[in-house]
C-alpha atoms as a PDB file:
ATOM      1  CA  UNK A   1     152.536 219.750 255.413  1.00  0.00           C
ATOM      2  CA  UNK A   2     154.410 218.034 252.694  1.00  0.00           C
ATOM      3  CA  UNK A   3     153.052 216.463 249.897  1.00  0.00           C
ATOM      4  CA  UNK A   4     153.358 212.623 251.187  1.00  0.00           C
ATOM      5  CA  UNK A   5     152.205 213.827 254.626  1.00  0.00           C
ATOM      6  CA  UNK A   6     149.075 215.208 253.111  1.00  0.00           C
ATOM      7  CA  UNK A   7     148.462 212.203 250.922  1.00  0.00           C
ATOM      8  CA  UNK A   8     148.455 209.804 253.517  1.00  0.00           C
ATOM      9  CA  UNK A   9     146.233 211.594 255.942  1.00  0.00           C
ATOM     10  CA  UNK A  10     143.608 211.552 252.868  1.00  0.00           C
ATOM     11  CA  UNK A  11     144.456 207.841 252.310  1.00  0.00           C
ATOM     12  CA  UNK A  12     143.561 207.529 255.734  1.00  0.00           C
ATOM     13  CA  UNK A  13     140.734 209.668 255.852  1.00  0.00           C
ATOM     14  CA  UNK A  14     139.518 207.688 252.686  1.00  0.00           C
ATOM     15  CA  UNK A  15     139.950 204.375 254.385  1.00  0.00           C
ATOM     16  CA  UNK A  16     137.788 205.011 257.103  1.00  0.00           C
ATOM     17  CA  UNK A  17     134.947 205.198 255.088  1.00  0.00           C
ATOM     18  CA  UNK A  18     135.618 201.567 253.589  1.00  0.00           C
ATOM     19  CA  UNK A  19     132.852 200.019 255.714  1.00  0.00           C
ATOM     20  CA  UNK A  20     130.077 202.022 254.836  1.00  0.00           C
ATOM     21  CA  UNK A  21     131.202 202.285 251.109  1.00  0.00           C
ATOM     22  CA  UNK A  22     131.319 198.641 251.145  1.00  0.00           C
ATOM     23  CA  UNK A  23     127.624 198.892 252.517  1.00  0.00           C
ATOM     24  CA  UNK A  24     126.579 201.489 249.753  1.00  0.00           C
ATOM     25  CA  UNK A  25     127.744 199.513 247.331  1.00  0.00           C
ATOM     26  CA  UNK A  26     126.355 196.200 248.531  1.00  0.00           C
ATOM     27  CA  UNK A  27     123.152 198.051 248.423  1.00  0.00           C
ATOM     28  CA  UNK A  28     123.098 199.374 245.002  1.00  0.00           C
ATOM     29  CA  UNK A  29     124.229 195.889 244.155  1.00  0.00           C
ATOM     30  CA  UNK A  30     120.780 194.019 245.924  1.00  0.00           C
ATOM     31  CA  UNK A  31     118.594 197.467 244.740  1.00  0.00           C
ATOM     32  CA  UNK A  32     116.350 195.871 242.113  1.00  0.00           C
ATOM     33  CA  UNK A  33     114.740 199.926 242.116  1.00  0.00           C
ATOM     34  CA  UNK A  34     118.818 200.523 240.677  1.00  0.00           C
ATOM     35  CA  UNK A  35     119.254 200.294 236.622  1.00  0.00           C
ATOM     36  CA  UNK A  36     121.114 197.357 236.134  1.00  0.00           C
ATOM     37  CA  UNK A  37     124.336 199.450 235.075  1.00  0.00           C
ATOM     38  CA  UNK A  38     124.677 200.708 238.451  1.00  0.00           C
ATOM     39  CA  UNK A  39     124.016 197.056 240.127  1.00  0.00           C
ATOM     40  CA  UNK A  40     126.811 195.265 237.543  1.00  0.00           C
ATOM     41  CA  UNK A  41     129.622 198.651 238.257  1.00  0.00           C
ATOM     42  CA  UNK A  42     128.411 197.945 242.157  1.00  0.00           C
ATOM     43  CA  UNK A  43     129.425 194.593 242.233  1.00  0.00           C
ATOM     44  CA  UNK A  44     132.297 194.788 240.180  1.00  0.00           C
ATOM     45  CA  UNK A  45     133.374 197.110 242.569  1.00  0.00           C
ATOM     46  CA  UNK A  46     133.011 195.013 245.464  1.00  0.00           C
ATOM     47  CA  UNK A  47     134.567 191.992 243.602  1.00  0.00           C
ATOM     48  CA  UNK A  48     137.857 194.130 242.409  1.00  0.00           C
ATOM     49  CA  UNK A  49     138.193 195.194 245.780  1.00  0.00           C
ATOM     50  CA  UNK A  50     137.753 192.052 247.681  1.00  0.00           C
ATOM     51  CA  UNK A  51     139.976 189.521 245.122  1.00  0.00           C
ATOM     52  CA  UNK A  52     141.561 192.298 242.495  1.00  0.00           C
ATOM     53  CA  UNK A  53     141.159 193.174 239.563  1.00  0.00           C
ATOM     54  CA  UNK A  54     141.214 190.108 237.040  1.00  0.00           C
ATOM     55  CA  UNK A  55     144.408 189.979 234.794  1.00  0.00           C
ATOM     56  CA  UNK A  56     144.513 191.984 231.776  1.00  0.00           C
ATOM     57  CA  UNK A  57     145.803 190.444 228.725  1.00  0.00           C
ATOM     58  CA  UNK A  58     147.672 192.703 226.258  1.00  0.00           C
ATOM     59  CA  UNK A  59     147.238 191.137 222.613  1.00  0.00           C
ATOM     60  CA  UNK A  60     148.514 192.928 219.912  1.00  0.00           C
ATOM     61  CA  UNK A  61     148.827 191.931 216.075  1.00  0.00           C
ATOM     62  CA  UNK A  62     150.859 188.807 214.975  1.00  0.00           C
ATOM     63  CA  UNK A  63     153.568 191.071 213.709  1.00  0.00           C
ATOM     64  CA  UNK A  64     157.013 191.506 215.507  1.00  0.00           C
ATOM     65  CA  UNK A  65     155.665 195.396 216.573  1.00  0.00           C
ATOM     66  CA  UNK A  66     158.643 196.734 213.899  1.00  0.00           C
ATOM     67  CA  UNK A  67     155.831 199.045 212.740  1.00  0.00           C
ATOM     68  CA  UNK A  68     155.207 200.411 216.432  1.00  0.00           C
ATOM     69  CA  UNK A  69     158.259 200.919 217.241  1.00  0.00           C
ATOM     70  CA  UNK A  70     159.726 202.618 213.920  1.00  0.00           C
ATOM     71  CA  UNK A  71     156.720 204.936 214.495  1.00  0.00           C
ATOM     72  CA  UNK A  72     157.356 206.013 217.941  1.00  0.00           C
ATOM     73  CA  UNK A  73     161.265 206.682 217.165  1.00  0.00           C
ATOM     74  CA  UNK A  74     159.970 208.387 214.445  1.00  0.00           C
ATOM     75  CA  UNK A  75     157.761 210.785 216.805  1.00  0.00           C
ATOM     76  CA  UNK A  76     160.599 211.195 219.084  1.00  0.00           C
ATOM     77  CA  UNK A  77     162.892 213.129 216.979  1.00  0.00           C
END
């Protein structure tokens, strides 16, 4: 079996778990017995899942990055 072949019968293997996982984690979530880590990473789960994952921002210094990218030319050779 070739590599692509074998990942997308685990993909699909995966998949057909999404109901029940959905359930398990919908459970945790409602569990008041669960810590509250577990309930907040349950339903963060659930809500990445259902609408995504919220967009990242990627906020660096003021600067122009000269700094960064001296250094990693720098590294290179």
């Amino acid at each position: 079996m070739t590599e692509d072949k074998a990942l997308t019968k685990v993909k699909s293997l995966a998949r057909a778990y999404t109901e029940k996982a959905v359930e398990v984690l919908g459970g945790i979530m409602s569990a008041p017995q669960c810590s509250d880590a577990a309930r907040v990473a349950a339903a963060n789960s659930l809500l990445d899942r259902g609408w995504g994952k919220p967009a990242q921002s990627h906020e660096g210094p003021a600067d122009d990055g000269a700094i960064l990218v001296r250094w990693l030319t720098e590294s290179d050779g």
